[in-house]
N, C-alpha and C. Protein backbone atom coordinates (compact mmCIF):
# COMPACT_ATOMS: atom_id res chain seq x y z
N UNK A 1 -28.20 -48.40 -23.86
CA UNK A 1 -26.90 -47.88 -24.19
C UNK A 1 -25.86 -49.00 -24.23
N UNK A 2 -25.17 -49.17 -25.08
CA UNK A 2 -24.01 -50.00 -25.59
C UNK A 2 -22.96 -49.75 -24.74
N UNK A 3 -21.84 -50.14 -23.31
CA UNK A 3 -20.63 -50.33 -23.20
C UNK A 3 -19.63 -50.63 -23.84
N UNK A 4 -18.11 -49.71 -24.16
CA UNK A 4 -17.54 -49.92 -24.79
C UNK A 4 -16.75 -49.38 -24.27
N UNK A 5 -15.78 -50.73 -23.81
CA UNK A 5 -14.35 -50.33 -23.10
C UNK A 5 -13.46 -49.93 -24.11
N UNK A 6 -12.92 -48.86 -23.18
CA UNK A 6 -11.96 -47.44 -23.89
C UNK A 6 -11.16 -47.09 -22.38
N UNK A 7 -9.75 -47.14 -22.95
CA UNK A 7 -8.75 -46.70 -21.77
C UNK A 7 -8.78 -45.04 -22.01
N UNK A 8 -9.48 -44.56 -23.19
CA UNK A 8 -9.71 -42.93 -23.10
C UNK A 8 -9.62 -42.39 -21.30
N UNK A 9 -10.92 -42.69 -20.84
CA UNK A 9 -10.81 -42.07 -19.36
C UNK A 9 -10.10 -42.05 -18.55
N UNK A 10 -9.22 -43.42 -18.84
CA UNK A 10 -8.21 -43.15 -17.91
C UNK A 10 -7.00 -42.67 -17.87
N UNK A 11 -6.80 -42.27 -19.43
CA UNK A 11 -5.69 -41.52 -19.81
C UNK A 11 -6.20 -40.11 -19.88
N UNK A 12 -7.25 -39.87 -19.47
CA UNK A 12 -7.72 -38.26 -19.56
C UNK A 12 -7.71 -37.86 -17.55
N UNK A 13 -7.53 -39.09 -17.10
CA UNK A 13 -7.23 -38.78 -15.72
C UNK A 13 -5.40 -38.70 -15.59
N UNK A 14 -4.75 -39.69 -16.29
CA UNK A 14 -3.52 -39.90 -15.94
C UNK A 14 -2.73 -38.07 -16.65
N UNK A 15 -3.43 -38.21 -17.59
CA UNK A 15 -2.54 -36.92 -18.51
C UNK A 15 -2.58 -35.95 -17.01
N UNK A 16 -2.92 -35.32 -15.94
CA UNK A 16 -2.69 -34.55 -14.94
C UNK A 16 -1.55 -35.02 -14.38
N UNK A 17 -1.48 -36.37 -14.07
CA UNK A 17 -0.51 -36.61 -12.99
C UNK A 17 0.50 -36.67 -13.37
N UNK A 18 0.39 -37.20 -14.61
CA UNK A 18 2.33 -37.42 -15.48
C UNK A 18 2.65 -35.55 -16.03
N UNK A 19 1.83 -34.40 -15.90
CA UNK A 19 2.28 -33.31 -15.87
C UNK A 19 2.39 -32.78 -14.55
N UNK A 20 1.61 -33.27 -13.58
CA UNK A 20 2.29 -32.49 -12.40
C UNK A 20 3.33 -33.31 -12.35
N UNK A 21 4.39 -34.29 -12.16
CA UNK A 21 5.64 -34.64 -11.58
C UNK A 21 6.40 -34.03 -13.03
N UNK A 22 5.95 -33.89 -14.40
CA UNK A 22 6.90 -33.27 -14.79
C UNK A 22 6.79 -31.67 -14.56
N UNK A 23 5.98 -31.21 -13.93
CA UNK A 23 6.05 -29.36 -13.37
C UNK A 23 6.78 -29.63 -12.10
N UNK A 24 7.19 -30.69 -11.13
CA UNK A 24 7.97 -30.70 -10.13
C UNK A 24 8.67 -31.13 -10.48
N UNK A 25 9.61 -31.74 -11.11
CA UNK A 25 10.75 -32.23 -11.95
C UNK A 25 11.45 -30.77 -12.73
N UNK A 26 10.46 -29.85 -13.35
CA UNK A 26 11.09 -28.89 -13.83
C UNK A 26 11.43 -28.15 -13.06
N UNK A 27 10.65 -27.37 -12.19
CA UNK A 27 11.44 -26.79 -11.36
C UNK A 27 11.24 -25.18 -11.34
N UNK A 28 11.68 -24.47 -11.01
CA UNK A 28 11.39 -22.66 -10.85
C UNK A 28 12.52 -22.11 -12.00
N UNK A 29 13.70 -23.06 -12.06
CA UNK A 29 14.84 -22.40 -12.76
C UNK A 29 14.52 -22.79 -14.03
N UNK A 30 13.55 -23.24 -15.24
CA UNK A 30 13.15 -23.59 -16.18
C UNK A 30 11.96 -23.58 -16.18
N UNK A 31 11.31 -21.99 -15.87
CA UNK A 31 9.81 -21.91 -16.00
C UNK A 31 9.51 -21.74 -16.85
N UNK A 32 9.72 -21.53 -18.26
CA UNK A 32 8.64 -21.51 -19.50
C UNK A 32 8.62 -23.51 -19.78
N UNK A 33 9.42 -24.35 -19.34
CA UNK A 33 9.85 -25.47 -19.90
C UNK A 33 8.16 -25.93 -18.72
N UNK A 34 8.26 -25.43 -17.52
CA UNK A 34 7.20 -26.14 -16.28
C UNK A 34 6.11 -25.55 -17.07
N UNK A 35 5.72 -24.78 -17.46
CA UNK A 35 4.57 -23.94 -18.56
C UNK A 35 4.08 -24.35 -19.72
N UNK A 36 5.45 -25.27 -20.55
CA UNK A 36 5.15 -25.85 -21.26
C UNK A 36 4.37 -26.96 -21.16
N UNK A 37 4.82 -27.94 -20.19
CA UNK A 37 3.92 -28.99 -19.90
C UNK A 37 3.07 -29.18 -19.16
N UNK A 38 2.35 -27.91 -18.91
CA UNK A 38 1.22 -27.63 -18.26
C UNK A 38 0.22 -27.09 -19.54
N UNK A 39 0.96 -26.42 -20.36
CA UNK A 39 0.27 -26.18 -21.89
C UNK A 39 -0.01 -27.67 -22.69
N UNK A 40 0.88 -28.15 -22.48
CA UNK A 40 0.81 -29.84 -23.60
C UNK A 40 -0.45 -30.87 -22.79
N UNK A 41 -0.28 -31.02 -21.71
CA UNK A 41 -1.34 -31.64 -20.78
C UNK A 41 -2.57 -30.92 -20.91
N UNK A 42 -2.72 -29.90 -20.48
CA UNK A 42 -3.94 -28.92 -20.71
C UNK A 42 -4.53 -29.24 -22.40
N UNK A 43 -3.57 -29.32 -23.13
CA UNK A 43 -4.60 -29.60 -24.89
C UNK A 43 -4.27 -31.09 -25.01
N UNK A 44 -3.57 -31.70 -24.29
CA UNK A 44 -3.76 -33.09 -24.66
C UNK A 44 -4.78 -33.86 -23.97
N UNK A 45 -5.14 -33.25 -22.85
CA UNK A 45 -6.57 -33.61 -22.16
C UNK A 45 -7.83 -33.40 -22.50
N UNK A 46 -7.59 -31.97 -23.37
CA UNK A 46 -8.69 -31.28 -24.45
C UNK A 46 -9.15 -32.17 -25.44
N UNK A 47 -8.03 -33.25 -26.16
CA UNK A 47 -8.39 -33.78 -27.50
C UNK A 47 -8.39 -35.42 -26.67
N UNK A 48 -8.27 -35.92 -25.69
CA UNK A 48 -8.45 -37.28 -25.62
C UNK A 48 -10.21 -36.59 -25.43
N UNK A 49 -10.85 -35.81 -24.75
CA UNK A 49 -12.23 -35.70 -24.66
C UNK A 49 -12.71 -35.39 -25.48
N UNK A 50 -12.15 -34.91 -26.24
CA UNK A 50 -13.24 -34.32 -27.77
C UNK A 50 -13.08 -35.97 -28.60
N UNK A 51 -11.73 -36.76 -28.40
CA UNK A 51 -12.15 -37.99 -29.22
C UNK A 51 -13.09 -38.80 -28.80
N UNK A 52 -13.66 -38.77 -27.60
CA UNK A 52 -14.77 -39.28 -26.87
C UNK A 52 -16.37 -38.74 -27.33
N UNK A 53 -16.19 -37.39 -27.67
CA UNK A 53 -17.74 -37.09 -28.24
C UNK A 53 -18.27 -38.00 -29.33
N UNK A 54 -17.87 -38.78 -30.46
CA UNK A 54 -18.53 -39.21 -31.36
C UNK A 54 -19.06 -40.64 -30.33
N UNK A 55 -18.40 -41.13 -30.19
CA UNK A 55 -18.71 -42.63 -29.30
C UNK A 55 -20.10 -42.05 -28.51
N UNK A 56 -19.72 -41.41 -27.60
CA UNK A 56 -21.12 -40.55 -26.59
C UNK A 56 -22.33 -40.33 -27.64
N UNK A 57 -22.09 -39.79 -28.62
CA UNK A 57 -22.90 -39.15 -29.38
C UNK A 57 -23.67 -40.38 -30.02
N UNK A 58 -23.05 -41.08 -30.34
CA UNK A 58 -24.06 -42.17 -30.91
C UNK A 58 -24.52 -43.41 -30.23
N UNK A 59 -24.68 -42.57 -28.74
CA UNK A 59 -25.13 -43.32 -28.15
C UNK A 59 -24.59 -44.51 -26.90
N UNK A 60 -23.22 -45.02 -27.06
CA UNK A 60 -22.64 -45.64 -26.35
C UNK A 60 -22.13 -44.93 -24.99
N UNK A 61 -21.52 -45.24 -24.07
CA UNK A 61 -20.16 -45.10 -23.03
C UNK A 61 -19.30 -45.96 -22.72
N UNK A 62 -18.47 -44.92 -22.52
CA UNK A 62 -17.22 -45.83 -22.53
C UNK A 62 -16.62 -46.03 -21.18
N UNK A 63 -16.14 -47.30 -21.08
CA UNK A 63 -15.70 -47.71 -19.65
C UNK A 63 -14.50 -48.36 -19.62
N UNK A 64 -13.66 -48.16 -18.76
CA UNK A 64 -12.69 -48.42 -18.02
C UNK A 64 -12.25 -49.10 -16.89
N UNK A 65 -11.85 -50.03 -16.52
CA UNK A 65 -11.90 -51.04 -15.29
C UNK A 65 -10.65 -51.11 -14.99
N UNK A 66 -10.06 -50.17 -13.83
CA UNK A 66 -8.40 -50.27 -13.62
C UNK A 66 -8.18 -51.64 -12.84
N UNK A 67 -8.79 -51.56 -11.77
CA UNK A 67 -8.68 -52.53 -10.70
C UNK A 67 -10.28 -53.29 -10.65
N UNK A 68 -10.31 -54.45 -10.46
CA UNK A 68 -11.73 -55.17 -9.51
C UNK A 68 -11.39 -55.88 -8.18
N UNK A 69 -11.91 -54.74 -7.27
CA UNK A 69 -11.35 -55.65 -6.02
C UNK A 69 -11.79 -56.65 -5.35
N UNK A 70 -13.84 -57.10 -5.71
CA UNK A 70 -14.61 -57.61 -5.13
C UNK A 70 -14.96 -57.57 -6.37
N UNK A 71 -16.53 -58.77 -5.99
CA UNK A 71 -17.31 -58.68 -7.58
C UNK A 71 -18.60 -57.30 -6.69
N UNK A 72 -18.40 -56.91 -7.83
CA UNK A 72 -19.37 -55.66 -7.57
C UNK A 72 -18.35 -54.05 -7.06
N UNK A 73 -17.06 -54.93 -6.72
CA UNK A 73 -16.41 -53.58 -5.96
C UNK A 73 -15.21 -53.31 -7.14
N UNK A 74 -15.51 -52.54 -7.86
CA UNK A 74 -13.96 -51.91 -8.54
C UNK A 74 -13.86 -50.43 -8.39
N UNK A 75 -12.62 -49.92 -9.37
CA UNK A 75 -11.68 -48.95 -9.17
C UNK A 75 -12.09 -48.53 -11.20
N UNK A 76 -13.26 -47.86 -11.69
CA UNK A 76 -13.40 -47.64 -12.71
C UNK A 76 -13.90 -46.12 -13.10
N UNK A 77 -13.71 -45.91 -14.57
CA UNK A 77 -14.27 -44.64 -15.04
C UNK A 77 -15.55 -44.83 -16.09
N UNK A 78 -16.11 -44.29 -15.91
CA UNK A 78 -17.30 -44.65 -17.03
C UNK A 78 -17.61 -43.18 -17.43
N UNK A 79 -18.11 -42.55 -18.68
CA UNK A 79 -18.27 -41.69 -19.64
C UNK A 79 -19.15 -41.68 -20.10
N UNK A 80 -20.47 -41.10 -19.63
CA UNK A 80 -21.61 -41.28 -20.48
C UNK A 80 -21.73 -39.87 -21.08
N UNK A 81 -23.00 -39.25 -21.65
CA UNK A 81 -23.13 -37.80 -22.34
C UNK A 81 -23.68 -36.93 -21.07
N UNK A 82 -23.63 -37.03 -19.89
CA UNK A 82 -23.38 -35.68 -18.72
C UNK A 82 -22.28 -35.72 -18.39
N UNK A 83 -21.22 -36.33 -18.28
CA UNK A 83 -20.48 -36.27 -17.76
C UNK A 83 -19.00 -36.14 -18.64
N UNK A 84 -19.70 -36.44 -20.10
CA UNK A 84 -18.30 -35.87 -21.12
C UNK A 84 -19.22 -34.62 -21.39
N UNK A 85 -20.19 -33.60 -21.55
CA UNK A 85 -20.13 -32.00 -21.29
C UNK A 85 -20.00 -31.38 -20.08
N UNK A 86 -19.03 -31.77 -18.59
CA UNK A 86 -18.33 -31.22 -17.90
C UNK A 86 -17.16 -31.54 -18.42
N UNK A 87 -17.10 -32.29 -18.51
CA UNK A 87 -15.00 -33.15 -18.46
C UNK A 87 -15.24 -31.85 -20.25
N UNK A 88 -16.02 -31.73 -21.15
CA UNK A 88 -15.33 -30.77 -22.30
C UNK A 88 -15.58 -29.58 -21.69
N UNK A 89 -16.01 -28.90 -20.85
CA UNK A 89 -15.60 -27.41 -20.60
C UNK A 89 -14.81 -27.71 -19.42
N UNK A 90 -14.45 -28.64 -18.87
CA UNK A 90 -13.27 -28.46 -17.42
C UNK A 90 -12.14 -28.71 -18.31
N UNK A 91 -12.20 -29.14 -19.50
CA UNK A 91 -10.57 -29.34 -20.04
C UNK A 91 -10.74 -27.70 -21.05
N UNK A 92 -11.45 -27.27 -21.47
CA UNK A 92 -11.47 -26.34 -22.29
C UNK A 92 -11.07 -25.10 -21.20
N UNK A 93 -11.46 -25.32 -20.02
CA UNK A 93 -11.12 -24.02 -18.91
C UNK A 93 -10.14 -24.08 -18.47
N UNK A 94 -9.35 -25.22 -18.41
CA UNK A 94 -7.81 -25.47 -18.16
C UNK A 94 -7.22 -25.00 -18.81
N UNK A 95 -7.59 -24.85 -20.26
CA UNK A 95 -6.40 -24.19 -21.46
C UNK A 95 -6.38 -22.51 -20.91
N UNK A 96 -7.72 -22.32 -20.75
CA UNK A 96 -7.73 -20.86 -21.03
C UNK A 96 -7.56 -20.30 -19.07
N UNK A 97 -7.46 -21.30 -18.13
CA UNK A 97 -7.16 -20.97 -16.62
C UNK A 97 -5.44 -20.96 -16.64
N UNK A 98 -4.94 -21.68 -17.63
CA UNK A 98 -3.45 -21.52 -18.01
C UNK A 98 -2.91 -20.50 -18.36
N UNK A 99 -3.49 -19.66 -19.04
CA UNK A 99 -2.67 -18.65 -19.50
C UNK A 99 -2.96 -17.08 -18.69
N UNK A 100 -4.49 -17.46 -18.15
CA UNK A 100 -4.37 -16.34 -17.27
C UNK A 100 -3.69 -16.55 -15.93
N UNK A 101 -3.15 -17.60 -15.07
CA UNK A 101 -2.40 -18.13 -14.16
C UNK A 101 -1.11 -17.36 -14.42
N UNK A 102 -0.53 -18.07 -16.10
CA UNK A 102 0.71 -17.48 -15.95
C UNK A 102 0.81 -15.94 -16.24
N UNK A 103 0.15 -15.24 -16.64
CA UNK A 103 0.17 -13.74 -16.34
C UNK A 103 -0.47 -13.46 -14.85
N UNK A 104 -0.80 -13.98 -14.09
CA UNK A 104 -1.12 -13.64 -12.51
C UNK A 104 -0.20 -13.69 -12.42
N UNK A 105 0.50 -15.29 -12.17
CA UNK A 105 1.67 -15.55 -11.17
C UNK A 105 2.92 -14.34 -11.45
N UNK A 106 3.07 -14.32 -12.99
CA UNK A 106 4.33 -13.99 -13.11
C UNK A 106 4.04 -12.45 -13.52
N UNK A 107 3.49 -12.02 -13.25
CA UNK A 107 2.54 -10.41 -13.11
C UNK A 107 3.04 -9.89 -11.39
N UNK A 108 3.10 -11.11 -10.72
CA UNK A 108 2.77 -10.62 -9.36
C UNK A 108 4.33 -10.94 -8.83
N UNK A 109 5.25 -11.79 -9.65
CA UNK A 109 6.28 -12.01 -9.30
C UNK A 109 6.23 -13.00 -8.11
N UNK A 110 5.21 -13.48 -7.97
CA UNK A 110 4.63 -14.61 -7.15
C UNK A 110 5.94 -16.04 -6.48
N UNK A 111 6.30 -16.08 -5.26
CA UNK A 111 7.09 -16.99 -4.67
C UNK A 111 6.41 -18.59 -5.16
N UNK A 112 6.93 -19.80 -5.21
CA UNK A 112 6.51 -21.00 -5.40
C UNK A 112 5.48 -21.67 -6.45
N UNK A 113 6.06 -20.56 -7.82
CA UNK A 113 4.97 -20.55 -8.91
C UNK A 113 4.98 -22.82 -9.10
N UNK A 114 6.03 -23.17 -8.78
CA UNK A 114 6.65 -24.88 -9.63
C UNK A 114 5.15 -25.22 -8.47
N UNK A 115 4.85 -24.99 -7.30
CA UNK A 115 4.28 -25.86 -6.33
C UNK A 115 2.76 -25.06 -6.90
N UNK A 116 2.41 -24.25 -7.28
CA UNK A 116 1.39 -24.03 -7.70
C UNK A 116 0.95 -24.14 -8.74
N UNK A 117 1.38 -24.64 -10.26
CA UNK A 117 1.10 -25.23 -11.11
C UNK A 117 1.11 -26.64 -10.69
N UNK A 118 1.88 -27.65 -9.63
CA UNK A 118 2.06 -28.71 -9.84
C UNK A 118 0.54 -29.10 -8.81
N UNK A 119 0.14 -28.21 -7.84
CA UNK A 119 -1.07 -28.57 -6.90
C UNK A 119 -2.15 -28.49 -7.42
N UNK A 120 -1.96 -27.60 -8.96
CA UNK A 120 -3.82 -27.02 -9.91
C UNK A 120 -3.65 -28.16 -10.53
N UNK A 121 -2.36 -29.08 -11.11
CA UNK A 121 -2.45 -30.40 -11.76
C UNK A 121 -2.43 -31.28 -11.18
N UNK A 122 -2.73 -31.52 -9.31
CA UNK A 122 -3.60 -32.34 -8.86
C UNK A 122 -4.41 -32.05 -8.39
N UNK A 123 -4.59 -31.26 -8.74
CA UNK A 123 -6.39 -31.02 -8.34
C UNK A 123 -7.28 -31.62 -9.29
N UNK A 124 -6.67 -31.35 -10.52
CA UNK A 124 -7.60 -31.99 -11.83
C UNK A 124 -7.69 -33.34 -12.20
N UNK A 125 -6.82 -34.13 -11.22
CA UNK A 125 -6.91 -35.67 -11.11
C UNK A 125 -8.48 -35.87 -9.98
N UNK A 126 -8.44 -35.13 -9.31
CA UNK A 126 -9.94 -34.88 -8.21
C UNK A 126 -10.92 -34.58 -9.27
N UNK A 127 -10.79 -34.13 -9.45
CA UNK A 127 -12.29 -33.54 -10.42
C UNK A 127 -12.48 -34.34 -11.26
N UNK A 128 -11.40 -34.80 -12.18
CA UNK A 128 -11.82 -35.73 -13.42
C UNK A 128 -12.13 -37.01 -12.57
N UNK A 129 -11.80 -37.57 -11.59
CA UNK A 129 -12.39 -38.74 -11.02
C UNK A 129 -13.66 -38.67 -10.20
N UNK A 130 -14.08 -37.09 -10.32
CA UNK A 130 -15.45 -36.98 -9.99
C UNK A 130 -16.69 -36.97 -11.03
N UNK A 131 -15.75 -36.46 -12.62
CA UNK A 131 -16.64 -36.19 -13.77
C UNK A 131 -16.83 -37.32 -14.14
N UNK A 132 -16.50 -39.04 -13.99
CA UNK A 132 -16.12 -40.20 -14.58
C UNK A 132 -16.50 -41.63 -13.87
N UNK A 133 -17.38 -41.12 -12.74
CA UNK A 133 -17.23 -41.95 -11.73
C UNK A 133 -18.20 -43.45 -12.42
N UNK A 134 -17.92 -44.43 -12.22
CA UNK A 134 -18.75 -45.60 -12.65
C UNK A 134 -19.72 -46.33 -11.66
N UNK A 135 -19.95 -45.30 -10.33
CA UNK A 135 -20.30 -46.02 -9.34
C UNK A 135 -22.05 -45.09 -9.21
């Protein structure tokens, strides 16, 4: 298999975190706006992984090297073909865990909806650094 560094993975990890501080930045008093960018993150995480299937598919992975702290010791994502068909149904279940969330939450009239969209968009920084691991 061919290596081929691609900052893909690590912008398919970052797209969570730069939407949770903007779902805590928005706030409770501008909840379709905190919804929104939990919708834009959710399909923009969808299509950095689907641009990753052709690369996988023919064979390569793609890798990422944020930090090297030691030789042998870094801080990386690597993408081979098991681990981009979780990362495409964990981003495909985000779209569709989004919209049934916001008919729970706001069904139930639910207290601290801003802290519970902003904790499911770090959670998905955990998982995608579990679907990606290079170690």
């Amino acid at each position: 298999m061919e290596v081929v560094l691609s900052i893909k993975p690590l912008l398919a990890v970052l797209v969570s975190a730069v939407a949770a501080l903007l779902i805590l930045f928005t706030g409770e008093a501008k909840r379709n706006l905190r919804e929104f960018w939990t919708l834009v993150a959710a399909v923009t995480k969808f299509s950095i992984v689907v641009s990753m299937i052709p690369a996988v598919l023919s064979g390569k992975v793609l890798e990422y090297t944020v930090i090297s702290l030691f030789p042998g010791v870094a801080f990386q994502f690597r993408v081979d073909a098991f681990g981009l068909i979780f990362a495409t149904l964990a981003s495909a279940l985000w779209i569709a865990t989004f919209f049934y969330s916001i008919g729970y939450m706001r069904g139930l009239q639910a207290q601290a909806q801003t802290r519970f969209f902003f904790c499911f968009a770090w959670a998905l920084i955990a998982r995608w650094e579990l679907l990606f691991p290079a170690t």
